[in-house]
C-alpha atoms as a PDB file:
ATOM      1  CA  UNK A   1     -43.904  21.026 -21.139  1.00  0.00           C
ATOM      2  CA  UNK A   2     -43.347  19.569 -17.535  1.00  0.00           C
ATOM      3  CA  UNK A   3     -44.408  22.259 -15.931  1.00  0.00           C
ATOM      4  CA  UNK A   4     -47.574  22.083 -17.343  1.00  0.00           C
ATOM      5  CA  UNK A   5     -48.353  18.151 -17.035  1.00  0.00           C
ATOM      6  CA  UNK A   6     -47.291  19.248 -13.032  1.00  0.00           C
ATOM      7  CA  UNK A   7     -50.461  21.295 -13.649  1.00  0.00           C
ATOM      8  CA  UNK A   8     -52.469  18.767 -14.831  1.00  0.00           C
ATOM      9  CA  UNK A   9     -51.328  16.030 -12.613  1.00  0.00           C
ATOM     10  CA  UNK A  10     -51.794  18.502  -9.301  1.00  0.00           C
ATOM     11  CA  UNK A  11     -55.343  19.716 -10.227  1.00  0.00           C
ATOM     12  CA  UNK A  12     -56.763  16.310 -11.502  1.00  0.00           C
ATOM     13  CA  UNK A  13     -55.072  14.223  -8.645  1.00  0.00           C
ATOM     14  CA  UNK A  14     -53.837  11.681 -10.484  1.00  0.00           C
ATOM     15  CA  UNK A  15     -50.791   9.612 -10.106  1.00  0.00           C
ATOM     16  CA  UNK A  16     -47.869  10.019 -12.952  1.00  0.00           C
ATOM     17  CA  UNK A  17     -45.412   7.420 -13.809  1.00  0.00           C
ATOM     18  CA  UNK A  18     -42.060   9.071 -15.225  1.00  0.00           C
ATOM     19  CA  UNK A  19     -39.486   6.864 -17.515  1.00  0.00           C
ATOM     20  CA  UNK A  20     -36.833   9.354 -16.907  1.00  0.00           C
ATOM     21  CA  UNK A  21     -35.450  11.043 -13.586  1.00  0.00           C
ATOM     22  CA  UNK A  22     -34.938  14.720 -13.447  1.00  0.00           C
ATOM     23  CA  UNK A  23     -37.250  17.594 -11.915  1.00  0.00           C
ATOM     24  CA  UNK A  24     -40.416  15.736 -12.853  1.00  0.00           C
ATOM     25  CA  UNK A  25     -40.008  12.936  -9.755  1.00  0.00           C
ATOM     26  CA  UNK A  26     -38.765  15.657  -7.651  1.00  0.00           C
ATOM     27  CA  UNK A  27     -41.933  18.242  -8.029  1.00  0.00           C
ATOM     28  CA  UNK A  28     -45.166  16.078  -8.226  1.00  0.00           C
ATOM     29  CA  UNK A  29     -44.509  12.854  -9.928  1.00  0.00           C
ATOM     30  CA  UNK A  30     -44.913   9.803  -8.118  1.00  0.00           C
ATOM     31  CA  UNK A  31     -42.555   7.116  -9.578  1.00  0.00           C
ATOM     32  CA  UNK A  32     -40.079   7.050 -12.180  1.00  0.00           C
ATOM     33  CA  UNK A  33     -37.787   4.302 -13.450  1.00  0.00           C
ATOM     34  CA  UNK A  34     -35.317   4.462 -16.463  1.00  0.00           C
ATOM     35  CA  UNK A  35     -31.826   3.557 -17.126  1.00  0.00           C
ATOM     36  CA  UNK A  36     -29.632   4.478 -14.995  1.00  0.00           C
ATOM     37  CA  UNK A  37     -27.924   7.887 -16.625  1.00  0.00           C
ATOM     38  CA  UNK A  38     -24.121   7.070 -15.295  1.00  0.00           C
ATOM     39  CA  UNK A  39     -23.951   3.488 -16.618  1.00  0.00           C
ATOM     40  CA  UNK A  40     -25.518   3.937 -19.786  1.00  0.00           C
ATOM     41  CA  UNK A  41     -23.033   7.375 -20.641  1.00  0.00           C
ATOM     42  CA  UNK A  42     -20.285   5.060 -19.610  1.00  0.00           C
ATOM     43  CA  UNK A  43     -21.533   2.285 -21.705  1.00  0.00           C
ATOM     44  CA  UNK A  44     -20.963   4.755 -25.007  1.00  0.00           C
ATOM     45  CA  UNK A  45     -17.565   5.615 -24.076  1.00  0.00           C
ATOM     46  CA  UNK A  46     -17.024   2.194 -24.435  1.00  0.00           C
ATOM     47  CA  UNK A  47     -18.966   2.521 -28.142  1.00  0.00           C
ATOM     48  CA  UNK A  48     -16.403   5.231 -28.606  1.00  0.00           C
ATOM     49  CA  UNK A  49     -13.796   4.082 -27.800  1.00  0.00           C
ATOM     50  CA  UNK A  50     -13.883   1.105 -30.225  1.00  0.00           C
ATOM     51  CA  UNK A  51     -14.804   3.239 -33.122  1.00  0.00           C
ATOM     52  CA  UNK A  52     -11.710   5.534 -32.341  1.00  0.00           C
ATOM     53  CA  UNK A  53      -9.253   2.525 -32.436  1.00  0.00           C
ATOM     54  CA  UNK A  54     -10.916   1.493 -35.959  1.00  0.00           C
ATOM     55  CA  UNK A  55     -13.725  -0.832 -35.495  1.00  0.00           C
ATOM     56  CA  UNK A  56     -16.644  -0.766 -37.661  1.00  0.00           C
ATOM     57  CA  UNK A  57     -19.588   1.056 -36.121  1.00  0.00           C
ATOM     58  CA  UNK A  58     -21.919  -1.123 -38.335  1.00  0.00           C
ATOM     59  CA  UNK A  59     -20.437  -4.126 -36.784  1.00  0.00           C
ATOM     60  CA  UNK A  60     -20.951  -2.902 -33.103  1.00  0.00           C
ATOM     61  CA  UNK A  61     -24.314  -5.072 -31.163  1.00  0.00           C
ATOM     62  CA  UNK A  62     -26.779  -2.510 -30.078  1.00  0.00           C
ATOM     63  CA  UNK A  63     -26.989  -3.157 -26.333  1.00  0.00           C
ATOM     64  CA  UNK A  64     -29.938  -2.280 -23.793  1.00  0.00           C
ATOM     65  CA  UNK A  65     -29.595  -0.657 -20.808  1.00  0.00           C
ATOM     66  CA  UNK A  66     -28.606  -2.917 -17.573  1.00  0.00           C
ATOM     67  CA  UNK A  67     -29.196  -1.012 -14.807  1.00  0.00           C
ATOM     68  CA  UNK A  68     -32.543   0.279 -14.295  1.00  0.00           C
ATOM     69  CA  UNK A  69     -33.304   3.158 -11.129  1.00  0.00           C
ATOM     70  CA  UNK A  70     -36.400   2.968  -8.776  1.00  0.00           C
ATOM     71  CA  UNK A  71     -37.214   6.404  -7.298  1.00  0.00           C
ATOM     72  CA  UNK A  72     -40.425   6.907  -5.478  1.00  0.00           C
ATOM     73  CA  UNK A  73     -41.572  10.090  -4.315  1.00  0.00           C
ATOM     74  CA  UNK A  74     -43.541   9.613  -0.990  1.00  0.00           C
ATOM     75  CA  UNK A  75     -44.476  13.510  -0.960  1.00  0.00           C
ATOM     76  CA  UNK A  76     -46.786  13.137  -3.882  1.00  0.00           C
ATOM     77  CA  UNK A  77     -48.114   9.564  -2.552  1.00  0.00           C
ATOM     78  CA  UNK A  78     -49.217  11.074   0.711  1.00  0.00           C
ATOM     79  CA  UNK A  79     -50.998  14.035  -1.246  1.00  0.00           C
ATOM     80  CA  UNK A  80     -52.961  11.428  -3.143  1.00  0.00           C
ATOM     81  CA  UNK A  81     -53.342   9.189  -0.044  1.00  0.00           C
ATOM     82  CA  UNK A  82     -51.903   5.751  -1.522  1.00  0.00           C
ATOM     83  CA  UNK A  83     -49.796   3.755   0.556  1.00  0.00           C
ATOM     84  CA  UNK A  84     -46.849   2.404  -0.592  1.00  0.00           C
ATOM     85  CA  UNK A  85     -46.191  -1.846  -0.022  1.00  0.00           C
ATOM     86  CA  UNK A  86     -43.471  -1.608   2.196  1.00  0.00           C
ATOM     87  CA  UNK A  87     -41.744  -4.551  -0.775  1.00  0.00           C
ATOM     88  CA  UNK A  88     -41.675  -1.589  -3.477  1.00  0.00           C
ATOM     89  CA  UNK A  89     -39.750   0.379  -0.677  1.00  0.00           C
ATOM     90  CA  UNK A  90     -37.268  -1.779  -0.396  1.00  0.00           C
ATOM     91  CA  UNK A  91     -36.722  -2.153  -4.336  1.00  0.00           C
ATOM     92  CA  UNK A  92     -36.418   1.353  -4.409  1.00  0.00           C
ATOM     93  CA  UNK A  93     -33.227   2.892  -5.657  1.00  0.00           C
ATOM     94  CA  UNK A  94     -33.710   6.441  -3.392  1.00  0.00           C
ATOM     95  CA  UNK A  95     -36.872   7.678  -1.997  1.00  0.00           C
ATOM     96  CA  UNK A  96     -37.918  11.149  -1.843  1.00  0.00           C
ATOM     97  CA  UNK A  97     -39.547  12.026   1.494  1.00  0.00           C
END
């Protein structure tokens, strides 16, 4: 499935906006920005954890995720000539030259 909306995206020239990281920022993709993956598997340990030592899982507070990652790939902005405010840079979690 990705590699075919890389297809798309490449041949149409047309910016794409990922909500996960992975491959898809990495190849073509110009920004994505989801949950960070480390905080939010360490966030159900903690979910675990309480069920283990008895706690209702019923009575457990769905939480959202709290930390959020920026990546912007620069590659893929170049290709489609859009410039970057130098303000979203420095929000940015890691940039991909």
């Amino acid at each position: 499935m990705i590699s075919r909306v890389l297809v798309i995206v490449l041949a149409f020239i047309v910016a794409a906006v990922q909500a996960s990281r992975g491959a898809w920022i990495e190849s073509a993709g110009l920004v994505a920005y989801a949950a960070n993956l480390s905080d939010f598997i360490g966030r159900s340990a903690i979910y675990v954890d309480k069920i283990l030592k008895g706690e209702d899982p019923a009575g457990l507070a769905v939480e959202q995720p709290k930390k959020f990652d920026l990546v912007i790939n620069l590659r893929t902005a170049k290709t489609l000539g859009l410039t970057i405010p130098p303000a979203v840079l420095q929000r940015a979690d890691e940039i991909i030259q």
